[in-house]
C-alpha atoms as a PDB file:
ATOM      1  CA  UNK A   1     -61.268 -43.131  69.779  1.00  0.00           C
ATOM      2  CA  UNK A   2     -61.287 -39.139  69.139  1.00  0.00           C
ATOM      3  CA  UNK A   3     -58.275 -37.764  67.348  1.00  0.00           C
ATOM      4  CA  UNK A   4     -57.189 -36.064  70.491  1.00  0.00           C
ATOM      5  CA  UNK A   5     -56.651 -39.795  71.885  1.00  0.00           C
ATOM      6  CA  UNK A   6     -53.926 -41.062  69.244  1.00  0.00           C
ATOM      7  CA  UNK A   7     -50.447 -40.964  70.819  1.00  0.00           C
ATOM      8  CA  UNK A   8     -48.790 -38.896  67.704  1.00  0.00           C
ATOM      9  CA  UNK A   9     -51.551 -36.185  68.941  1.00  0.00           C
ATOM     10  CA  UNK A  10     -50.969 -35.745  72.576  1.00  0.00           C
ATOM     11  CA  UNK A  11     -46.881 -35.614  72.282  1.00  0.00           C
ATOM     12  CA  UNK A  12     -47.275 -33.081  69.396  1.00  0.00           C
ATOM     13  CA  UNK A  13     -45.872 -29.909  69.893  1.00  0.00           C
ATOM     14  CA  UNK A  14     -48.271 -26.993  69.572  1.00  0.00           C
ATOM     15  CA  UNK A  15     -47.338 -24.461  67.254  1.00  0.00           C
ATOM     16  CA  UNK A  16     -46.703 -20.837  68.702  1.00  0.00           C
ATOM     17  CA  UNK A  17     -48.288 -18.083  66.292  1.00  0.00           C
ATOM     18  CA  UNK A  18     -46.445 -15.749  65.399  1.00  0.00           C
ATOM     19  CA  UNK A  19     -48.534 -13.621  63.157  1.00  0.00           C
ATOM     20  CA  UNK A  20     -51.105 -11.528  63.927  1.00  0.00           C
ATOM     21  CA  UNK A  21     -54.341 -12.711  61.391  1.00  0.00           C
ATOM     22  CA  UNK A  22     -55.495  -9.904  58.893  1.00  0.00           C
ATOM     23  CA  UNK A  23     -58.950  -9.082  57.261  1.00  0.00           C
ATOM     24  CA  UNK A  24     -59.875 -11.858  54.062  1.00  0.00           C
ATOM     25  CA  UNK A  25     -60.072  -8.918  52.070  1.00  0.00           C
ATOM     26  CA  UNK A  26     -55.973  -8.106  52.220  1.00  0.00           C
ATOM     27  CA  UNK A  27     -55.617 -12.203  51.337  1.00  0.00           C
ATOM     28  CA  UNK A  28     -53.377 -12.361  48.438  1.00  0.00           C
ATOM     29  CA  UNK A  29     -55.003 -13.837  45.135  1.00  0.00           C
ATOM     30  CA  UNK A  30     -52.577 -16.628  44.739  1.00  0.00           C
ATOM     31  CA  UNK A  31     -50.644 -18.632  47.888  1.00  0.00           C
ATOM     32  CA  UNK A  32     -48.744 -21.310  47.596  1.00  0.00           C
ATOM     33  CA  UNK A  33     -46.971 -22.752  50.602  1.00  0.00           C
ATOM     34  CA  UNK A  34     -44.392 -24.983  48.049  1.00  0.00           C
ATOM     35  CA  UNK A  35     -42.818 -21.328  47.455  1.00  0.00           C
ATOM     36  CA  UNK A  36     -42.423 -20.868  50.900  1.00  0.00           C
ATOM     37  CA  UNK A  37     -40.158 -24.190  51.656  1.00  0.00           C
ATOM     38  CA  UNK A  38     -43.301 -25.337  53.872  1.00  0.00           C
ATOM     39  CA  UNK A  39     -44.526 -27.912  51.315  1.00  0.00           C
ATOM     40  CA  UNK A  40     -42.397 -30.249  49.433  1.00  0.00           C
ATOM     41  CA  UNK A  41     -42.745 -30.371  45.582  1.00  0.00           C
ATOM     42  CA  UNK A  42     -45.492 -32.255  43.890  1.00  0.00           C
ATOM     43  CA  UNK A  43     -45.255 -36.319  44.281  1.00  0.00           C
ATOM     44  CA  UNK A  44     -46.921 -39.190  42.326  1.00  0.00           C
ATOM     45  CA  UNK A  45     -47.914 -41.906  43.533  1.00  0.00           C
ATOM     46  CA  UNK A  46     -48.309 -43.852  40.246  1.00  0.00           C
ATOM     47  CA  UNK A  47     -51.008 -46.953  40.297  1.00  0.00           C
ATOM     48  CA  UNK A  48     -50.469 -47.319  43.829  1.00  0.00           C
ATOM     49  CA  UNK A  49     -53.366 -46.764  46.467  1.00  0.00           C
ATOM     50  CA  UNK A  50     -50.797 -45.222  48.469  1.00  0.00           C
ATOM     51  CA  UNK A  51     -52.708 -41.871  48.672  1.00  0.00           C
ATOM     52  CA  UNK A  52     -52.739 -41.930  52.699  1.00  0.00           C
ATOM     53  CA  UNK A  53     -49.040 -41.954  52.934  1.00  0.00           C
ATOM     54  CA  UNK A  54     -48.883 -39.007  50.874  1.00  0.00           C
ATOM     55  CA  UNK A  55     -51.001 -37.007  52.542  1.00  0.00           C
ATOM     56  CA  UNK A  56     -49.548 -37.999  56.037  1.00  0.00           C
ATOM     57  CA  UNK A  57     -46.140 -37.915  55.422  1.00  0.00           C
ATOM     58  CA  UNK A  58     -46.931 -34.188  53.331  1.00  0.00           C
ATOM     59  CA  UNK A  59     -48.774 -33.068  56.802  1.00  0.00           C
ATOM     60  CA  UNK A  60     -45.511 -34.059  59.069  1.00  0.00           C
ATOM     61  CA  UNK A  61     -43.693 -31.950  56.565  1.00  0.00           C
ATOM     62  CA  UNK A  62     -45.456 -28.983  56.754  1.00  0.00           C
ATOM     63  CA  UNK A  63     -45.882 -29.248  60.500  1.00  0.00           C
ATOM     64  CA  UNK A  64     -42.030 -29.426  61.156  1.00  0.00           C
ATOM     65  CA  UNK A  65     -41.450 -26.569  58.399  1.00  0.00           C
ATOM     66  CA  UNK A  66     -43.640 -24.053  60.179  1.00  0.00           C
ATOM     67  CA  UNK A  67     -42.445 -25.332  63.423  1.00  0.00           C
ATOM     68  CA  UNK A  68     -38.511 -25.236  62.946  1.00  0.00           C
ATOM     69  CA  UNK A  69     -38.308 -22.987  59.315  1.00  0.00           C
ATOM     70  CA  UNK A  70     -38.362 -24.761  56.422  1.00  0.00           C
ATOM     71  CA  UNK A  71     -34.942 -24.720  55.609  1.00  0.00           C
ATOM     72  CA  UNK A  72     -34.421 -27.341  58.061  1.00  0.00           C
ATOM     73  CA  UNK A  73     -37.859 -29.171  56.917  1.00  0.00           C
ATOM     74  CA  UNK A  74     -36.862 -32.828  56.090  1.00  0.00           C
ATOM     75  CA  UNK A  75     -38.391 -34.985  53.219  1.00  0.00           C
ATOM     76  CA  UNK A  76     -40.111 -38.016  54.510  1.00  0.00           C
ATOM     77  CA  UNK A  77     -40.661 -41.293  52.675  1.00  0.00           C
ATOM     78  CA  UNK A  78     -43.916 -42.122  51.578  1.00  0.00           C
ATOM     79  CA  UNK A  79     -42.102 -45.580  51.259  1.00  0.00           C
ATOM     80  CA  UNK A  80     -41.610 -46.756  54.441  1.00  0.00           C
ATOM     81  CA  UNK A  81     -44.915 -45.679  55.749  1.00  0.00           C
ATOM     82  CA  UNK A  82     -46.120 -48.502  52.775  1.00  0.00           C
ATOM     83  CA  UNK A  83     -43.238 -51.049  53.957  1.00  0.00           C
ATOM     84  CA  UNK A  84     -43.675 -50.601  57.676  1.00  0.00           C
ATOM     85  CA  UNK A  85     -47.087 -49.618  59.099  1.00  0.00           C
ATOM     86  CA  UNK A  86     -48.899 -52.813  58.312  1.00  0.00           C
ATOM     87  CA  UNK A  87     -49.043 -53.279  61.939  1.00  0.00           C
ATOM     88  CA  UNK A  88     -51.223 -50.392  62.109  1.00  0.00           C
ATOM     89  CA  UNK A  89     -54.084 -51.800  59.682  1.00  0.00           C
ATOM     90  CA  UNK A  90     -53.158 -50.131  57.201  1.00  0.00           C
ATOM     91  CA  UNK A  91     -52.558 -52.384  53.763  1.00  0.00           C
ATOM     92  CA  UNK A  92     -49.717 -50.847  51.637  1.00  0.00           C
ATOM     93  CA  UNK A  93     -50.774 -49.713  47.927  1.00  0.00           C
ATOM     94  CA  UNK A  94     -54.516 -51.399  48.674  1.00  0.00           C
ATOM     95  CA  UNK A  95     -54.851 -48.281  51.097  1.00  0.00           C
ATOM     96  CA  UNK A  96     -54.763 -47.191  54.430  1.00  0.00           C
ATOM     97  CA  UNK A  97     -55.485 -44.117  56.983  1.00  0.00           C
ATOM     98  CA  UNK A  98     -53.419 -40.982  57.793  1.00  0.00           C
ATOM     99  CA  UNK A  99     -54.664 -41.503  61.544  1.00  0.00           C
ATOM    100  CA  UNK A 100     -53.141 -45.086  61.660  1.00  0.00           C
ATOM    101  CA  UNK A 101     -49.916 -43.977  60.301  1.00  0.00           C
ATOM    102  CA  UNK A 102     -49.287 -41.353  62.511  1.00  0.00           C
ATOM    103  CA  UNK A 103     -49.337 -43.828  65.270  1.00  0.00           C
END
């Protein structure tokens, strides 16, 4: 299965650009999308090999803050991606995949 297969994939909204790209060279130094509302604050995930949930739930995030604005960007639980996507082979804090939880 190619990425382009999973269900999460194919019903995803494509996001509309609204910025015209500019030269590398006028790149600001520093960037950081947390300052922007895009990216929720820094999370830990303690002893827990719950590192796929972070990164998936951080991606949905960011996705639905450039989408909508990221004043309306929710926080998603990192929790219930551990608690509920066993069906998805994915084994709780003894790891998993970001492309199983996004089914």
């Amino acid at each position: 299965m190619q990425p382009r297969d999973c269900s999460a994939t194919k019903r995803s909204p494509r996001i509309q650009r609204t910025e015209m790209y500019t030269f590398l060279s006028n790149a600001p130094q520093h960037y950081d999308w947390r300052e922007r509302g895009v990216m929720s604050p820094v999370k830990n995930q303690g002893g827990c090999g719950s590192c796929w949930t972070f990164s998936t739930t951080g991606a949905v995030e960011a996705h639905h803050a450039i989408k909508y604005g990221a004043w309306r960007s929710p926080t998603l639980s990192e929790q219930q991606l551990l608690d509920c996507s066993a069906g998805f082979d994915n084994a709780g804090c003894n790891g998993g995949l970001p492309s199983h939880a996004f089914e």
